[in-house]
C-alpha atoms as a PDB file:
ATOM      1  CA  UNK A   1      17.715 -15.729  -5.270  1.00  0.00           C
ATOM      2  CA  UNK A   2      19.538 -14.289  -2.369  1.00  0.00           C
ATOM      3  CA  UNK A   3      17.228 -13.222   0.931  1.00  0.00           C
ATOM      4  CA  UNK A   4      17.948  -9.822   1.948  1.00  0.00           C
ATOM      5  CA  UNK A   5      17.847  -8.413   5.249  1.00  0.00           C
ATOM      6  CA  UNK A   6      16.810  -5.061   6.423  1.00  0.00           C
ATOM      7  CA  UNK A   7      17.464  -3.810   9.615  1.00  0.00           C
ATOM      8  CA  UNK A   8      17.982  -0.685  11.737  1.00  0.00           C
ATOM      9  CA  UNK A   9      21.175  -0.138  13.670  1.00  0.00           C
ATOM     10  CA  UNK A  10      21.206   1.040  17.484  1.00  0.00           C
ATOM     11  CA  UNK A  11      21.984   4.407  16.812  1.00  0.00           C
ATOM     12  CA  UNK A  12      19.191   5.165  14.959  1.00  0.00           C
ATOM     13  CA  UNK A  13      16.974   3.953  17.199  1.00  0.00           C
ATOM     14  CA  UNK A  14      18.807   5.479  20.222  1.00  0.00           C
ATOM     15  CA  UNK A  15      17.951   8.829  18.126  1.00  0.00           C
ATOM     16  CA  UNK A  16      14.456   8.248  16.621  1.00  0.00           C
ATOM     17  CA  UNK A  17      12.514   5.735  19.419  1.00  0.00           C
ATOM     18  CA  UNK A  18       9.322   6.099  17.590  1.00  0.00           C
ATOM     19  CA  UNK A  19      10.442   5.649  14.067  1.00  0.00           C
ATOM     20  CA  UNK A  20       9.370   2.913  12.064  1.00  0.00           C
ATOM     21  CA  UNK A  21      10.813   1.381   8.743  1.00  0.00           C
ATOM     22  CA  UNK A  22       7.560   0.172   6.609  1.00  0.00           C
ATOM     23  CA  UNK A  23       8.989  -2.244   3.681  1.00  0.00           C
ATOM     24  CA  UNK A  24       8.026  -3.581   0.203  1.00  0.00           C
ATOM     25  CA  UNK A  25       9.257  -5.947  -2.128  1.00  0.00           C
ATOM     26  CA  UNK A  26       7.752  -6.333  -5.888  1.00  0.00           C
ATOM     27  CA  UNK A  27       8.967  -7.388  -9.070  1.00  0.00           C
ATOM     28  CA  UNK A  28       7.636  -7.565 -12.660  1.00  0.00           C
ATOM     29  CA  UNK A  29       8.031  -3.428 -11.897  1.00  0.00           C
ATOM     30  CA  UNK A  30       9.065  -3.411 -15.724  1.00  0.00           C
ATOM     31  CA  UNK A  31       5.268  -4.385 -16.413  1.00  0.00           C
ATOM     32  CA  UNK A  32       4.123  -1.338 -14.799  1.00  0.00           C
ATOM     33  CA  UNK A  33       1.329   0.254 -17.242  1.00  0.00           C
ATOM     34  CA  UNK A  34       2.226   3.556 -18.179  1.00  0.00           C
ATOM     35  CA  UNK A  35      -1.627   3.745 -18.694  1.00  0.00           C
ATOM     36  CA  UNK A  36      -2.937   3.247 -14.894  1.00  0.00           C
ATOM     37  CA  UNK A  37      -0.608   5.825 -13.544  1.00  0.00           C
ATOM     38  CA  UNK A  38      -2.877   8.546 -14.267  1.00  0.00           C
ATOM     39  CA  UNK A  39      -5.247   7.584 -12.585  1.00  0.00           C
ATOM     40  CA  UNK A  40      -3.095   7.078  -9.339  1.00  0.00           C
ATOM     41  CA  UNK A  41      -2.209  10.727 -10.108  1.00  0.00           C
ATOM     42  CA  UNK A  42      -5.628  11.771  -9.942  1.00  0.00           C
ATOM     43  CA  UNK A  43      -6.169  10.315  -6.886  1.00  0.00           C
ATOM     44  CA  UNK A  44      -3.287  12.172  -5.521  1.00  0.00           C
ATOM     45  CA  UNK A  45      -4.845  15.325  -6.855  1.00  0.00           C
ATOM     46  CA  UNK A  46      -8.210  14.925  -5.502  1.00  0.00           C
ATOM     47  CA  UNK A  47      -6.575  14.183  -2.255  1.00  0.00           C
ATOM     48  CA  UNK A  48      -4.351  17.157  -2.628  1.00  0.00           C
ATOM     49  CA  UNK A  49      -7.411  19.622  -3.122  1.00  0.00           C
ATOM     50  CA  UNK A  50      -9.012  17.771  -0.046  1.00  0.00           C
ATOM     51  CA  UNK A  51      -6.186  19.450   2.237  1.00  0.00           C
ATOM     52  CA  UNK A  52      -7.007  22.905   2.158  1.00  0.00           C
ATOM     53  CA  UNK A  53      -3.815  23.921   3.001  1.00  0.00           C
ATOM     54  CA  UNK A  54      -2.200  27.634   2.092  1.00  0.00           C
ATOM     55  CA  UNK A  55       0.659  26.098   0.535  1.00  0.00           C
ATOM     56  CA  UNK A  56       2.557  28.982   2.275  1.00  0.00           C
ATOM     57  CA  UNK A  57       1.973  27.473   5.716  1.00  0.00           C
ATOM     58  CA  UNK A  58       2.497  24.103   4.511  1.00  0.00           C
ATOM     59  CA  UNK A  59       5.194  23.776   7.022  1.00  0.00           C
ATOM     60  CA  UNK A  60       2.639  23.982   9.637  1.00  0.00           C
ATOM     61  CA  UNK A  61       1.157  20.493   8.858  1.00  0.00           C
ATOM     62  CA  UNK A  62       2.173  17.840  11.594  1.00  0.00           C
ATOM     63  CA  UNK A  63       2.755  15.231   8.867  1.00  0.00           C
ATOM     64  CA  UNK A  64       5.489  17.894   7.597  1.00  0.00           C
ATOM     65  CA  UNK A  65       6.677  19.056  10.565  1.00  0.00           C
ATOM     66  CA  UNK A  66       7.300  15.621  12.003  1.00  0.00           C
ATOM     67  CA  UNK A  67       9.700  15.411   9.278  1.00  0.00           C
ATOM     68  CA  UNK A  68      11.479  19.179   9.932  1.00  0.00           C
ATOM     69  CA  UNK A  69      11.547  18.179  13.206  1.00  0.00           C
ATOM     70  CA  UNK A  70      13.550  15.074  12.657  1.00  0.00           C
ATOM     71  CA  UNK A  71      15.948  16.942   9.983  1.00  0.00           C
ATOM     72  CA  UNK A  72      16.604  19.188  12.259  1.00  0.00           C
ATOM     73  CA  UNK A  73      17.467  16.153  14.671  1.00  0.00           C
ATOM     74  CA  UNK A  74      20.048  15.002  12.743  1.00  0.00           C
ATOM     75  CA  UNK A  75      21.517  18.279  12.403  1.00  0.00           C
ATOM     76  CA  UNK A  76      20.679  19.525   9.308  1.00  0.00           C
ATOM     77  CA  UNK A  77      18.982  22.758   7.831  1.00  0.00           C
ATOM     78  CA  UNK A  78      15.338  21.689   7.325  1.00  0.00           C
ATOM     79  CA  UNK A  79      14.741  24.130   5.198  1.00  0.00           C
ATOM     80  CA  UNK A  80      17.815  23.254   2.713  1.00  0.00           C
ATOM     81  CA  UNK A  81      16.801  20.078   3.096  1.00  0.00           C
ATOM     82  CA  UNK A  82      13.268  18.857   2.785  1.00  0.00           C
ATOM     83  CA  UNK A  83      11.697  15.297   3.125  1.00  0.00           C
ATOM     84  CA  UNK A  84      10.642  13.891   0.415  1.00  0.00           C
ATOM     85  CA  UNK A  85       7.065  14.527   0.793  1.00  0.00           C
ATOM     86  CA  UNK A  86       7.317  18.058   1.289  1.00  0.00           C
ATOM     87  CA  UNK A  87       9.160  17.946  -1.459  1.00  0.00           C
ATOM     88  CA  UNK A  88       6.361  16.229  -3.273  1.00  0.00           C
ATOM     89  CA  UNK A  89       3.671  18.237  -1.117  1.00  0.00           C
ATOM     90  CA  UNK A  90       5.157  21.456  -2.119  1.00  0.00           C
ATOM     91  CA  UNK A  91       5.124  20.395  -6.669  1.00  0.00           C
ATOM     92  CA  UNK A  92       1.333  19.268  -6.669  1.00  0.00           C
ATOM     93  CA  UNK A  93      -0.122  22.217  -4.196  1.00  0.00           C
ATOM     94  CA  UNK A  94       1.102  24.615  -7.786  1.00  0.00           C
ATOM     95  CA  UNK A  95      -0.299  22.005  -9.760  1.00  0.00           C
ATOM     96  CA  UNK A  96       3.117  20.041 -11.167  1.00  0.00           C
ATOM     97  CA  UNK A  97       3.823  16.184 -10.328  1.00  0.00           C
ATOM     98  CA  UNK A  98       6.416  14.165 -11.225  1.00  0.00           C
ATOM     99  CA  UNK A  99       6.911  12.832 -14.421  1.00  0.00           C
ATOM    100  CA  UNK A 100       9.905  10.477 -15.070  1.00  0.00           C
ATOM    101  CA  UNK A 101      10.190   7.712 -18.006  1.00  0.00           C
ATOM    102  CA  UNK A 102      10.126   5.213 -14.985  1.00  0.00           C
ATOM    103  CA  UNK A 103       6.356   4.412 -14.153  1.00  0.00           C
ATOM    104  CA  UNK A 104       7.567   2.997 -11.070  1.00  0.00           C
ATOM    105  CA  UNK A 105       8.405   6.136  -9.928  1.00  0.00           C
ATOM    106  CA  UNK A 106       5.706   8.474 -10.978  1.00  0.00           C
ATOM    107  CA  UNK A 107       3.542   5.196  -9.123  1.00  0.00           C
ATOM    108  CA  UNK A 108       4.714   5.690  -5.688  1.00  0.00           C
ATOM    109  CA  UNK A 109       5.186   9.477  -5.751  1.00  0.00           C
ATOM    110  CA  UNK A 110       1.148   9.558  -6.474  1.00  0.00           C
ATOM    111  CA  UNK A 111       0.491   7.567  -3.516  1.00  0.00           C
ATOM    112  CA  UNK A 112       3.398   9.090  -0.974  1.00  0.00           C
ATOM    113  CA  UNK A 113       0.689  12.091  -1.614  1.00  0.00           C
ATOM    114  CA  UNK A 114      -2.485   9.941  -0.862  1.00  0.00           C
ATOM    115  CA  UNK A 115      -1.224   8.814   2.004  1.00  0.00           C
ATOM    116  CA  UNK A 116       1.475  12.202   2.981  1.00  0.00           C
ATOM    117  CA  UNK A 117       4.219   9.787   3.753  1.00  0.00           C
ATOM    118  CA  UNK A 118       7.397   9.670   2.414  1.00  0.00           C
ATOM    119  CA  UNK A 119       8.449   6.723  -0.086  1.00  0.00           C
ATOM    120  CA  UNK A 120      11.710   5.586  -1.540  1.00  0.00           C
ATOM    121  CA  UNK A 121      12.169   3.083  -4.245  1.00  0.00           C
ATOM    122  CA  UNK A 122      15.379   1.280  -5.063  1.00  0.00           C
ATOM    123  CA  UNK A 123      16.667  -1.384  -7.563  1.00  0.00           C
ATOM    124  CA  UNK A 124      17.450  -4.337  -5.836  1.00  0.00           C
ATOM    125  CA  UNK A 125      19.450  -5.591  -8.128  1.00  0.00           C
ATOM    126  CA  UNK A 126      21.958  -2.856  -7.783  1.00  0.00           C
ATOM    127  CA  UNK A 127      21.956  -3.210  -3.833  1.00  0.00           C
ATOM    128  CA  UNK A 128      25.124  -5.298  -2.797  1.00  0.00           C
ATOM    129  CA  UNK A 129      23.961  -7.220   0.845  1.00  0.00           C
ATOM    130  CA  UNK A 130      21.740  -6.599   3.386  1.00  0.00           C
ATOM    131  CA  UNK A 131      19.930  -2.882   4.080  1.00  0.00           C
ATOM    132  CA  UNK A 132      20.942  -1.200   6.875  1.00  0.00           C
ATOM    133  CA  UNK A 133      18.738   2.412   8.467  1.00  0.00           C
ATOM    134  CA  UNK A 134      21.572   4.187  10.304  1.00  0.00           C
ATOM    135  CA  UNK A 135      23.146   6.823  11.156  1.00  0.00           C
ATOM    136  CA  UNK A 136      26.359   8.007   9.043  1.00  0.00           C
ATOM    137  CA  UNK A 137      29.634   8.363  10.068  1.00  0.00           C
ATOM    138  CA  UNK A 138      31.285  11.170   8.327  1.00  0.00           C
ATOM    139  CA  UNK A 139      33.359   9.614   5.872  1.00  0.00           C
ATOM    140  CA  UNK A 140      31.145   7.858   3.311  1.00  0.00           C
ATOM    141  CA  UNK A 141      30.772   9.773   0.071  1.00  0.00           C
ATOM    142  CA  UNK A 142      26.831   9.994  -1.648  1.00  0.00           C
ATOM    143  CA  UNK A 143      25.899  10.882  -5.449  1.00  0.00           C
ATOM    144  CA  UNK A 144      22.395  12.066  -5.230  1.00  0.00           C
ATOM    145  CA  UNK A 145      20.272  12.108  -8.042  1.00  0.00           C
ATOM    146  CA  UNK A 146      20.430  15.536 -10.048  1.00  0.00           C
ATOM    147  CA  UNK A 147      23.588  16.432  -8.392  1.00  0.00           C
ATOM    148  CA  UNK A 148      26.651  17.610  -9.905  1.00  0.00           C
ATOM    149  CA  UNK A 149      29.252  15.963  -8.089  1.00  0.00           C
ATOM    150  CA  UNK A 150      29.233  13.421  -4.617  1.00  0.00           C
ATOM    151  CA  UNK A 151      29.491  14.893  -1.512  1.00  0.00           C
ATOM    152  CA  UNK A 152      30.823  13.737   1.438  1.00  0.00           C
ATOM    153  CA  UNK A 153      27.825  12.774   4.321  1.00  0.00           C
ATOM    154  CA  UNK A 154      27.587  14.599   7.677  1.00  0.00           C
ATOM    155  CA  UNK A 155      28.082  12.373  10.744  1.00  0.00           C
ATOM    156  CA  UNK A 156      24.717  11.584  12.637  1.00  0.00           C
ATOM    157  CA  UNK A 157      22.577  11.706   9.388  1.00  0.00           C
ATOM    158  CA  UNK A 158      20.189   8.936   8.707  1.00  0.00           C
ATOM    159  CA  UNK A 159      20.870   7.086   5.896  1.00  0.00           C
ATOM    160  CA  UNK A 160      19.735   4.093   4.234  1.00  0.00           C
ATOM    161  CA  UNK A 161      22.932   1.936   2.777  1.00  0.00           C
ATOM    162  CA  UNK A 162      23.660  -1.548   1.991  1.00  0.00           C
ATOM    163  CA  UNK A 163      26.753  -3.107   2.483  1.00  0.00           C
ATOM    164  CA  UNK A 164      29.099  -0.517   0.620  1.00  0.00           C
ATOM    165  CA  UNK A 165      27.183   2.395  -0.128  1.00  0.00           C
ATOM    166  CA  UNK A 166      24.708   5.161   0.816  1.00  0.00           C
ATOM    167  CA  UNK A 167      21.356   5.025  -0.573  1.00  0.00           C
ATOM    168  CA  UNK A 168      19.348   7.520   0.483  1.00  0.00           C
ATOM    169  CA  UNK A 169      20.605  10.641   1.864  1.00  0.00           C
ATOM    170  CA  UNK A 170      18.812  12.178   5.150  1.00  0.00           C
ATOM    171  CA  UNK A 171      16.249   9.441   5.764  1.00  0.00           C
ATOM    172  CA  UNK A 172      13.997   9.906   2.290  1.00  0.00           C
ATOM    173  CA  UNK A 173      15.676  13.404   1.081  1.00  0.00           C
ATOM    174  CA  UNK A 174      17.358  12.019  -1.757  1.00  0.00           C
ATOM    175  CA  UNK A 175      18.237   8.973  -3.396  1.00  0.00           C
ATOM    176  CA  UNK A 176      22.205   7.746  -4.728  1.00  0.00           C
ATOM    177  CA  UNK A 177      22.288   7.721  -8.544  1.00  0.00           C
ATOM    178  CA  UNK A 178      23.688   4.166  -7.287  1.00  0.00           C
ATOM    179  CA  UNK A 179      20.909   2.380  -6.587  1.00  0.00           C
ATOM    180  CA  UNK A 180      17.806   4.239  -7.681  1.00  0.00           C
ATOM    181  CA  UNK A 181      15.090   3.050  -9.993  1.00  0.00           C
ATOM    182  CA  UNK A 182      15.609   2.781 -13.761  1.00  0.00           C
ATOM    183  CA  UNK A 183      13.456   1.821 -16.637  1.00  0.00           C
ATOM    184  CA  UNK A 184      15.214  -1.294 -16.495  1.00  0.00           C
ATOM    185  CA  UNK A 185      14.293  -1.928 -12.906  1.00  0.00           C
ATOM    186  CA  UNK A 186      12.467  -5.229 -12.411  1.00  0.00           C
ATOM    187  CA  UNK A 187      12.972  -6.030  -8.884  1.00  0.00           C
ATOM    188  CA  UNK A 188      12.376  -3.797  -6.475  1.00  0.00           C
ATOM    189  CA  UNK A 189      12.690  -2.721  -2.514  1.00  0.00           C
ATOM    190  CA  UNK A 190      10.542   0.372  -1.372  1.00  0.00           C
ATOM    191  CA  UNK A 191      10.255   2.639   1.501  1.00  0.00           C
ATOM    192  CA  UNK A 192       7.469   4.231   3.644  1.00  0.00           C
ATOM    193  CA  UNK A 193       8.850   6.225   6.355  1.00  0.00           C
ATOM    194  CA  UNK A 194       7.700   7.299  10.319  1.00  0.00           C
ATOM    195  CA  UNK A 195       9.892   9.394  12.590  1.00  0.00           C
ATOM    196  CA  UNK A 196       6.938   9.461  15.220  1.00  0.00           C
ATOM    197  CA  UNK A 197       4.165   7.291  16.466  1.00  0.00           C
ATOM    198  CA  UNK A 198       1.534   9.617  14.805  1.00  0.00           C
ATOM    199  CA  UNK A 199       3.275   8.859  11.382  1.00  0.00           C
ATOM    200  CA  UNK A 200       3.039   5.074  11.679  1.00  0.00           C
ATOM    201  CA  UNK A 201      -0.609   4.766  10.251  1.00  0.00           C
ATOM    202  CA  UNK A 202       0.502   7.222   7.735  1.00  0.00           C
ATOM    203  CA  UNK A 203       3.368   5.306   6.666  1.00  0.00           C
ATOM    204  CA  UNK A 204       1.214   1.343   7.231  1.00  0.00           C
ATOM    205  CA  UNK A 205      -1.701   2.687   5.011  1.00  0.00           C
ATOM    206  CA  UNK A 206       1.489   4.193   2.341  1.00  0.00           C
ATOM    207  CA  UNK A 207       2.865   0.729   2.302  1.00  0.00           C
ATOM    208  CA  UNK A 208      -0.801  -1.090   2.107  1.00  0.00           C
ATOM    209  CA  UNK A 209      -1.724   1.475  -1.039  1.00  0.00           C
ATOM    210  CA  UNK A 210       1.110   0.938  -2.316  1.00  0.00           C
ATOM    211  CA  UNK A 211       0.660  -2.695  -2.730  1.00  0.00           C
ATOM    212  CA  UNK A 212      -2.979  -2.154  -4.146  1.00  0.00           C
ATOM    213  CA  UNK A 213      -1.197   0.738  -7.216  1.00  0.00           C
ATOM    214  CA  UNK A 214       0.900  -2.012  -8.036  1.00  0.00           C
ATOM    215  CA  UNK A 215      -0.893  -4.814  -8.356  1.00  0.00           C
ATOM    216  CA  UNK A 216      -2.979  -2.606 -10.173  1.00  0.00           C
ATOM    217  CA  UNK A 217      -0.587  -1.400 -12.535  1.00  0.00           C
ATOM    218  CA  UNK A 218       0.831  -5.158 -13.494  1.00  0.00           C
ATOM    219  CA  UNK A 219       3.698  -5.327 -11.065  1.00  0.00           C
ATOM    220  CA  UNK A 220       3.399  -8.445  -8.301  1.00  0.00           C
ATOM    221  CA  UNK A 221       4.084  -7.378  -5.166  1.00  0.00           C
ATOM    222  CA  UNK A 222       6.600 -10.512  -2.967  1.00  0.00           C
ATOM    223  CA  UNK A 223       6.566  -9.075   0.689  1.00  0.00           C
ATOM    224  CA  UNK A 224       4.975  -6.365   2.936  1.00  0.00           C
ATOM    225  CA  UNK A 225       7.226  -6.011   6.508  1.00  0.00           C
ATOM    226  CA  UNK A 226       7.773  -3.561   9.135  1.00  0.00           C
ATOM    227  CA  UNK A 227      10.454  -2.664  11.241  1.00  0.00           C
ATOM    228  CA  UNK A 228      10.606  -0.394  14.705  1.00  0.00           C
ATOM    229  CA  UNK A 229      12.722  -0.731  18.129  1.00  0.00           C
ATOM    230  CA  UNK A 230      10.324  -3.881  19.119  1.00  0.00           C
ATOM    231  CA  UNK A 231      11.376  -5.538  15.652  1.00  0.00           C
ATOM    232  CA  UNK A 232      14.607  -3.846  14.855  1.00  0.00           C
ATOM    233  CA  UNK A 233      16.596  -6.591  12.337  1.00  0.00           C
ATOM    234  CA  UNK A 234      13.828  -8.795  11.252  1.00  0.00           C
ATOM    235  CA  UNK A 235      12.118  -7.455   8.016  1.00  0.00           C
ATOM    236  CA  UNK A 236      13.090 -10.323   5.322  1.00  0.00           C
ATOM    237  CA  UNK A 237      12.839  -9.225   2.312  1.00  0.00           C
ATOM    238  CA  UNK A 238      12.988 -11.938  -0.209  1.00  0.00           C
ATOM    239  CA  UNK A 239      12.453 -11.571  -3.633  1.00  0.00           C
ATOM    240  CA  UNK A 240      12.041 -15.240  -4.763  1.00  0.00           C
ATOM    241  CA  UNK A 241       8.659 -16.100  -1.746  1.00  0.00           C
ATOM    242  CA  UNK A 242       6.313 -13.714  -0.714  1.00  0.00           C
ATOM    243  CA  UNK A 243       7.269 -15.542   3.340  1.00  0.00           C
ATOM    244  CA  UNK A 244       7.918 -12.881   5.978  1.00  0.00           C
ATOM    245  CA  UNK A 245       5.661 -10.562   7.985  1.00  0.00           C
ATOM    246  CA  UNK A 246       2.298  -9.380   6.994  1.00  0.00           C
END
């Protein structure tokens, strides 16, 4: 099997100093027991009724704002375009999570809550190359999940893309239809996200539960890295060893 690189390009940095990319490789994710999840989800809900938030001043939150704050960065509407864990934030404050055929997924969107960082998952079998965090450049066309039709992505917009396409629109707003997780998914490269310094331990201890739901759940996790402007090309993700940084 192939080793993959992930890395973060200059500009990105340049725009986001403090960011850091928080990495994960697994595979047997097809062995992921429909059966655990719940229990994950629970978790999330406990944790959710722990915040005490008004979910109409949810915004207010510094592990939201961070990520408004950085959408608005790369100029974009935050409000038309949320991260992914106010997206999730928003669902399980009325009561609702998400509930896809892929276990996987419902997996990590319990513990992006636990932890209120933002997670990604991707097939990495459907990933051509190496991983790149970036920023776009205005001519590279995306096919989000859900949408209708591609649209074309907005130069200086983070994205996450391998070697000829975008994965993951706005940092962790939404994933390609390209490269997401499927039921078929058995190999697989996830995501916890930090724009800030203060959302570093938020996205570590994502990453670090992550690992433990996973495990859990039947899936064998290969690699744990992290990249940031100290460590900015480094994170090998390969999914034949579990070798790289721990």
């Amino acid at each position: 099997m192939r080793t993959m690189i992930v890395r973060t390009r200059a500009d990105f940095i340049e725009l986001f100093p403090d960011a850091s990319i928080h990495v994960l490789v697994a595979d047997k994710v097809t062995n992921v027991d429909e059966m655990k999840v719940p229990g994950w989800q629970q978790k999330a809900a406990d944790a959710t009724a722990s915040w005490e938030i008004d979910p109409q001043r949810l915004t207010e939150q510094p592990w939201i704002a961070d990520w408004r704050n950085a959408t608005t960065k790369m100029g974009l509407s935050a409000a038309k375009n949320r991260s992914s864990i106010e997206q999730l934030a928003r669902r399980t404050l009325s009561g609702s999570f998400i509930k896809t055929p892929i276990h996987a997924v419902n997996l990590y969107c319990a513990v992006s809550i636990i932890a209120k960082v933002p997670m990604g998952g991707y097939s990495l079998d459907s990933l051509k190359g190496d991983v790149t965090v970036r920023l776009a450049n205005g001519s590279e066309i995306f096919h989000g999940i859900g949408a209708s039709a591609p649209i074309t992505v907005p130069a200086g917009v983070v994205v996450y893309s391998d070697d000829e396409k975008v994965a993951c629109y706005a940092w962790n707003h939404k994933d390609s239809v390209e490269t997401c997780l499927t039921t078929q998914t058995d190999r697989a490269l996830f995501f916890a996200d930090a724009a800030t310094i203060e959302g570093r331990g938020r996205a570590h201890e994502g990453i670090r539960v992550l690992a433990d739901a996973l495990a859990d759940a039947g899936a064998r996790v290969l690699f744990v890295g992290m990249l940031d402007r100290r460590v900015p090309t480094s994170a090998r993700a390969d999914a034949s060893t579990a070798s790289g940084h721990r």
